[in-house]
N, C-alpha and C. Protein backbone atom coordinates (compact mmCIF):
# COMPACT_ATOMS: atom_id res chain seq x y z
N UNK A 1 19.55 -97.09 90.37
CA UNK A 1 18.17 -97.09 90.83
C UNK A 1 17.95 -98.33 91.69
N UNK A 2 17.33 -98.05 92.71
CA UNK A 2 16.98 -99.22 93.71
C UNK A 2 15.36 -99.79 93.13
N UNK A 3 15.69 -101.08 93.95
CA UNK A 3 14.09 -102.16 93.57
C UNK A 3 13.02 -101.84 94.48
N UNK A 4 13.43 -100.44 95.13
CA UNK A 4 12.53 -99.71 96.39
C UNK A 4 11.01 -99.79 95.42
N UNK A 5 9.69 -100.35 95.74
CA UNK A 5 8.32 -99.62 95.24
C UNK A 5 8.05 -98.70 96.12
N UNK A 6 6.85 -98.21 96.33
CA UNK A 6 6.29 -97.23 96.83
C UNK A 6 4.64 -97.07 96.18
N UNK A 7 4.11 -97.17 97.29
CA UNK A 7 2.19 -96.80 97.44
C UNK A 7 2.27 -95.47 96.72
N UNK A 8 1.57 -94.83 96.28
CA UNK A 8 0.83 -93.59 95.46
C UNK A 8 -0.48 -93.76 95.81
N UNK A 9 -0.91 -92.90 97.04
CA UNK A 9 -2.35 -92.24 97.26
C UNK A 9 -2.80 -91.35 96.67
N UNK A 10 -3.89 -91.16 96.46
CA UNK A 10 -4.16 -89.70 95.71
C UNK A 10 -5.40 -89.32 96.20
N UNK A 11 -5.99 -88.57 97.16
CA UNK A 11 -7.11 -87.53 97.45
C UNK A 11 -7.49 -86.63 97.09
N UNK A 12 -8.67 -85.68 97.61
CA UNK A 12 -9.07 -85.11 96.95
C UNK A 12 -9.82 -84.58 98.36
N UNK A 13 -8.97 -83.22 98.99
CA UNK A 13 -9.91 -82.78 100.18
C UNK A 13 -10.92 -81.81 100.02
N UNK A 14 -11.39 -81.33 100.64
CA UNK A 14 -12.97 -80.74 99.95
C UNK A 14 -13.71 -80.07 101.46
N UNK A 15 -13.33 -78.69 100.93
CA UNK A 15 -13.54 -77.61 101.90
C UNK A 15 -15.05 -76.95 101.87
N UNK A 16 -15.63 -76.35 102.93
CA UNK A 16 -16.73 -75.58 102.68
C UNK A 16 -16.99 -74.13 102.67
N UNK A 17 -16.69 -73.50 102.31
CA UNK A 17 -16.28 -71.88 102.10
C UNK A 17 -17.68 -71.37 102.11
N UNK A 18 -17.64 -70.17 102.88
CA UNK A 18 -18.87 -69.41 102.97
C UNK A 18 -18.20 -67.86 102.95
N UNK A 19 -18.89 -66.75 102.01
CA UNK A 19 -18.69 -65.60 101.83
C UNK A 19 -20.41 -64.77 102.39
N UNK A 20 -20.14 -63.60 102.79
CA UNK A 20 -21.37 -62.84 103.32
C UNK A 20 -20.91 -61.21 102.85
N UNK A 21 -22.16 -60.94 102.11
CA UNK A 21 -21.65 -59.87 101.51
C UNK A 21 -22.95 -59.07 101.88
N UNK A 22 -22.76 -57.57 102.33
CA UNK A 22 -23.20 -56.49 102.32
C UNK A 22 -24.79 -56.43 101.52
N UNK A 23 -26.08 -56.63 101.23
CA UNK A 23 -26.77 -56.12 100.13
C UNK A 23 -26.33 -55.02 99.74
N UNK A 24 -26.79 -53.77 100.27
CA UNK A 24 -26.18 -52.48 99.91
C UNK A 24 -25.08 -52.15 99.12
N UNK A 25 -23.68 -52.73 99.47
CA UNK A 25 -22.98 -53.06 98.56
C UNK A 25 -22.81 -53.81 97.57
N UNK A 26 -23.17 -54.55 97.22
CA UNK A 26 -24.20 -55.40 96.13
C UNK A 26 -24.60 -54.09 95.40
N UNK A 27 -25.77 -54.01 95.72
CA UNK A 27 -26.70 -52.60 95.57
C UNK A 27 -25.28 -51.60 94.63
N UNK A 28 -24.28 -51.33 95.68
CA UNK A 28 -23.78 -49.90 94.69
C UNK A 28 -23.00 -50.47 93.59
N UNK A 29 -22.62 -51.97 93.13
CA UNK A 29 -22.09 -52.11 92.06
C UNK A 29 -22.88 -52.07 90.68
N UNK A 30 -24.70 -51.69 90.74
CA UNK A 30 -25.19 -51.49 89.79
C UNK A 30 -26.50 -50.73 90.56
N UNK A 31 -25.94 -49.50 89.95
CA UNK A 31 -27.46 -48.59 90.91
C UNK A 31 -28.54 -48.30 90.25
N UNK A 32 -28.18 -49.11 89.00
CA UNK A 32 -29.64 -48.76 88.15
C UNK A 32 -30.69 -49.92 88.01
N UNK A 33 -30.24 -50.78 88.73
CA UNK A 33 -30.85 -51.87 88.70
C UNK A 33 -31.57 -52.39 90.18
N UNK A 34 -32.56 -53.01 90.38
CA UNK A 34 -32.99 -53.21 91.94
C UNK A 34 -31.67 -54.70 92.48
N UNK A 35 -31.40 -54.82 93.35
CA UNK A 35 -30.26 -55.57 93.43
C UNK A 35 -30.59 -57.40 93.63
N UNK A 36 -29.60 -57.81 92.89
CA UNK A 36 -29.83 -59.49 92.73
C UNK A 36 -28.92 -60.37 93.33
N UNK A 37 -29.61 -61.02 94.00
CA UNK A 37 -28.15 -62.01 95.08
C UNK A 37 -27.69 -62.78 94.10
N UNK A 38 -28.07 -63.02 92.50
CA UNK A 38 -27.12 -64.01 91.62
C UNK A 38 -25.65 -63.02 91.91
N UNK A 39 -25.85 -61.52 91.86
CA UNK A 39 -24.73 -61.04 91.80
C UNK A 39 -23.39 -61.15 92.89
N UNK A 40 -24.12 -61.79 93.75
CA UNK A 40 -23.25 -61.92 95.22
C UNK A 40 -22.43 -63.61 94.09
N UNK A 41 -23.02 -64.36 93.47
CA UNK A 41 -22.38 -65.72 93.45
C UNK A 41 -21.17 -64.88 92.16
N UNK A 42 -21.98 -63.77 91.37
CA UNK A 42 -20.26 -62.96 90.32
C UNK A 42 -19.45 -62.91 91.18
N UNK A 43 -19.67 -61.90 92.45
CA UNK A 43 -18.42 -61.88 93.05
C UNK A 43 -17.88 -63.17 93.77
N UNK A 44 -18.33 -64.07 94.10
CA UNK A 44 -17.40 -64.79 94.56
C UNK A 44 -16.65 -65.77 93.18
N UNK A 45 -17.52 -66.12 92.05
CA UNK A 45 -16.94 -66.57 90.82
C UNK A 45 -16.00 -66.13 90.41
N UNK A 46 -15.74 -64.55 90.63
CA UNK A 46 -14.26 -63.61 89.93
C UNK A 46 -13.53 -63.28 91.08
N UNK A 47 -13.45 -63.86 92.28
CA UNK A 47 -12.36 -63.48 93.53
C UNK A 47 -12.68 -62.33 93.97
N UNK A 48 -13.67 -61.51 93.63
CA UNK A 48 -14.02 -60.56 94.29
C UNK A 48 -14.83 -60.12 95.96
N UNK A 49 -14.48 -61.09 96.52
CA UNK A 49 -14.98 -61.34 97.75
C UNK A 49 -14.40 -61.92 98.25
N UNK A 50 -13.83 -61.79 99.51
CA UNK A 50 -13.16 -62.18 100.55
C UNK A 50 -13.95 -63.32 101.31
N UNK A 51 -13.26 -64.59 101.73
CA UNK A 51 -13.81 -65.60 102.27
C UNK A 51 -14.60 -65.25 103.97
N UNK A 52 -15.62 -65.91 103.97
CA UNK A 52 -16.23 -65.57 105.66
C UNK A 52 -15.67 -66.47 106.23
N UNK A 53 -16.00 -67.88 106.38
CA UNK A 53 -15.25 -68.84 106.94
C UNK A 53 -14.88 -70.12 106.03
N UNK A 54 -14.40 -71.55 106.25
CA UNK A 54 -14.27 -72.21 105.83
C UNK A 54 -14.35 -73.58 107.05
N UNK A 55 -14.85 -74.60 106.47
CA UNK A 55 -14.51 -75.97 107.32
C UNK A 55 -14.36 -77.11 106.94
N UNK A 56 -13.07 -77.65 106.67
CA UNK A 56 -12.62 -78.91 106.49
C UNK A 56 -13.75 -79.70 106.18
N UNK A 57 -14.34 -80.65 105.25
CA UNK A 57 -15.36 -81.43 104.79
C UNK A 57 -14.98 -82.93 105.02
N UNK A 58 -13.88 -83.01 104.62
CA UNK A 58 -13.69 -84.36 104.55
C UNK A 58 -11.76 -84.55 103.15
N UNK A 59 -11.51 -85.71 103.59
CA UNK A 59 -10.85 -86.08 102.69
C UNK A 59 -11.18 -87.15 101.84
N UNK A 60 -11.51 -87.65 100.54
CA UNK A 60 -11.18 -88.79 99.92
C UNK A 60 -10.55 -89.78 99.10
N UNK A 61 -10.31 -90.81 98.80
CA UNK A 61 -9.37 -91.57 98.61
C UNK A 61 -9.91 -91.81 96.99
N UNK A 62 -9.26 -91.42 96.08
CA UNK A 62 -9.60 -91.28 94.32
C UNK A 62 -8.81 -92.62 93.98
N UNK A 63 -7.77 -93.21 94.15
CA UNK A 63 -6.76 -94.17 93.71
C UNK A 63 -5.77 -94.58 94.37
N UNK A 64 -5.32 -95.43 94.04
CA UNK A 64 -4.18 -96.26 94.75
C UNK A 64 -3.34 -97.08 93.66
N UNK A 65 -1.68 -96.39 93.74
CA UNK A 65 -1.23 -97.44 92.80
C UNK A 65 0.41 -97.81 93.32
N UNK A 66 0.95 -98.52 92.95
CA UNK A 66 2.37 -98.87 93.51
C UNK A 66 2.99 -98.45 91.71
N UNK A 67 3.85 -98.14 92.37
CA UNK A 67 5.05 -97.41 91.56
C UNK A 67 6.46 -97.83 91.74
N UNK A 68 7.23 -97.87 90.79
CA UNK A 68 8.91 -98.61 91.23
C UNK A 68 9.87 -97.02 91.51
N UNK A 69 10.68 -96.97 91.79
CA UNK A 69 11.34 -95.93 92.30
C UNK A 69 11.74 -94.97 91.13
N UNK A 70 11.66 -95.09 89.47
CA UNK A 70 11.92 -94.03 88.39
C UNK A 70 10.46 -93.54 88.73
N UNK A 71 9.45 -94.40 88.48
CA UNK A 71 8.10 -93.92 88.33
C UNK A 71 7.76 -93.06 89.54
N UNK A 72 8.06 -93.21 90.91
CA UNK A 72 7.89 -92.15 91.24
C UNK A 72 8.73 -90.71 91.40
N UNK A 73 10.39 -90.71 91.18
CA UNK A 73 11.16 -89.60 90.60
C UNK A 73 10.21 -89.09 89.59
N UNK A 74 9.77 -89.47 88.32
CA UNK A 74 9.37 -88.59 87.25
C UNK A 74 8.25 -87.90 87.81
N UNK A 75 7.06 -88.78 89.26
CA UNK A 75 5.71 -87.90 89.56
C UNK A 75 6.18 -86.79 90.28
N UNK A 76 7.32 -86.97 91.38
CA UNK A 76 7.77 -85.86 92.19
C UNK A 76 7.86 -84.99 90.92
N UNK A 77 8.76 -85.07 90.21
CA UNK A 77 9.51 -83.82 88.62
C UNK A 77 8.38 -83.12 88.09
N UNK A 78 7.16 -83.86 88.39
CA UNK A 78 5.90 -83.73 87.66
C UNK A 78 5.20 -82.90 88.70
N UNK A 79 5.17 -83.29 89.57
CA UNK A 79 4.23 -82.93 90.77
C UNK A 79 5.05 -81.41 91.01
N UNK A 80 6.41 -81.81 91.64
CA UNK A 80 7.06 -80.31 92.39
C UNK A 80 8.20 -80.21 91.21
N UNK A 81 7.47 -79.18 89.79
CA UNK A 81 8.57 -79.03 88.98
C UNK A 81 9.61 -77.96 89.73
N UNK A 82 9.49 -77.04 91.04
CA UNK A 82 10.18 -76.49 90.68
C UNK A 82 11.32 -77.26 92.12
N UNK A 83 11.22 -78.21 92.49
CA UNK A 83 11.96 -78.63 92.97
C UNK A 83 13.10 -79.97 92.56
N UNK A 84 12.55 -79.94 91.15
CA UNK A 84 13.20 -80.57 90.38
C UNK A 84 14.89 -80.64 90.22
N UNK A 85 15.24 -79.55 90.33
CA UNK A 85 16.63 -79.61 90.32
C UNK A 85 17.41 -80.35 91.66
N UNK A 86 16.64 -80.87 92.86
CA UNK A 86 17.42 -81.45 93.57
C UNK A 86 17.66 -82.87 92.89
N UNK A 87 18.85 -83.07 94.05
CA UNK A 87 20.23 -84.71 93.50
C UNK A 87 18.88 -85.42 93.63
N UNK A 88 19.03 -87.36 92.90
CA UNK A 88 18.24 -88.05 92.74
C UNK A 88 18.07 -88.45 94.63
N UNK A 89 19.33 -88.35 95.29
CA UNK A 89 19.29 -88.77 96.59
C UNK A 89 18.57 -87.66 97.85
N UNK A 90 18.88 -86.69 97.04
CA UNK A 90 17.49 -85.52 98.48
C UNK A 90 16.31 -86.25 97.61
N UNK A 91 16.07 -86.09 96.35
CA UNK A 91 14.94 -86.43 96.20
C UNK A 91 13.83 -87.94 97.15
N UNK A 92 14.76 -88.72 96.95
CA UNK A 92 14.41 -89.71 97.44
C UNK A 92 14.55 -90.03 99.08
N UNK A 93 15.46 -88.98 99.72
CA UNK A 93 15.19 -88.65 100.93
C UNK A 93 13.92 -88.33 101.42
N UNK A 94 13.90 -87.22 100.75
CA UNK A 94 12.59 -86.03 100.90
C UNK A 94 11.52 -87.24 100.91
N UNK A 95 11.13 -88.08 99.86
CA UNK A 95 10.19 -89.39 98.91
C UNK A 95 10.21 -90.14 100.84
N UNK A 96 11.18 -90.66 101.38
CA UNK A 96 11.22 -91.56 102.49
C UNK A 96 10.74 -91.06 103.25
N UNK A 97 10.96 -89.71 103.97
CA UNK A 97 10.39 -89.32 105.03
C UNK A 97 9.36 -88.61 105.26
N UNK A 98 8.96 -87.98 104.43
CA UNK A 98 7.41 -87.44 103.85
C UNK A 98 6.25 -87.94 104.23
N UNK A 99 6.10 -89.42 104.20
CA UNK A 99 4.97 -90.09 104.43
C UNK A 99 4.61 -90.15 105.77
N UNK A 100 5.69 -89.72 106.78
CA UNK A 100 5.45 -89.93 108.19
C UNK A 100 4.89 -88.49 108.88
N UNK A 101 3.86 -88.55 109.18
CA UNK A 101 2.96 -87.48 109.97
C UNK A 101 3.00 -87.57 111.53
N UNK A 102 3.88 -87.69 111.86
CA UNK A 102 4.03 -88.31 113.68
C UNK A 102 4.85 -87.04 114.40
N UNK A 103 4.52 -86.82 115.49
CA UNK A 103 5.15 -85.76 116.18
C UNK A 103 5.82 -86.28 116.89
């Protein structure tokens, strides 16, 4: 194990989703009843509604911590269990070059 640390960011991005649903259809999932837009927020509560649009809100910054190079192997193991089975050295490949967002 190397004396490599490493920053640990952690965010929390936060989207704005909008669904638009039919009254009428509303309407035919209970025809005995006069129809209630609480019922438009069921369907989107149980996935029953398809998204209208969405727009990026924002990202924010929850924590910040430095970590020594086991501590972050065990968050990757933790984080991407199912990529767990790679060598400690892709791992820590993957760990090096990851952070760079540059084209």
């Amino acid at each position: 194990m190397s004396d490599n640390e490493y920053v640990v960011v952690t965010t929390i991005s936060t989207f704005r989703h909008r669904y638009v649903m039919p009254k009428d259809k509303l309407q035919a999932l209970n025809t005995e009843a006069t129809v209630d837009t609480a019922w438009a927020l069921d369907c989107v509560t149980c996935n029953e509604a398809k998204e209208f649009s969405q727009l990026h809100v924002g990202e924010n910054i929850i924590d910040t911590v430095t970590m020594n190079e086991q501590e972050v192997l065990n968050l990757f193991d933790g984080d991407n269990d199912y990529l767990s089975g790679w060598t400690t050295e892709k791992k820590i490949e993957w760990i090096r070059d990851c952070w760079e967002n540059r084209a």
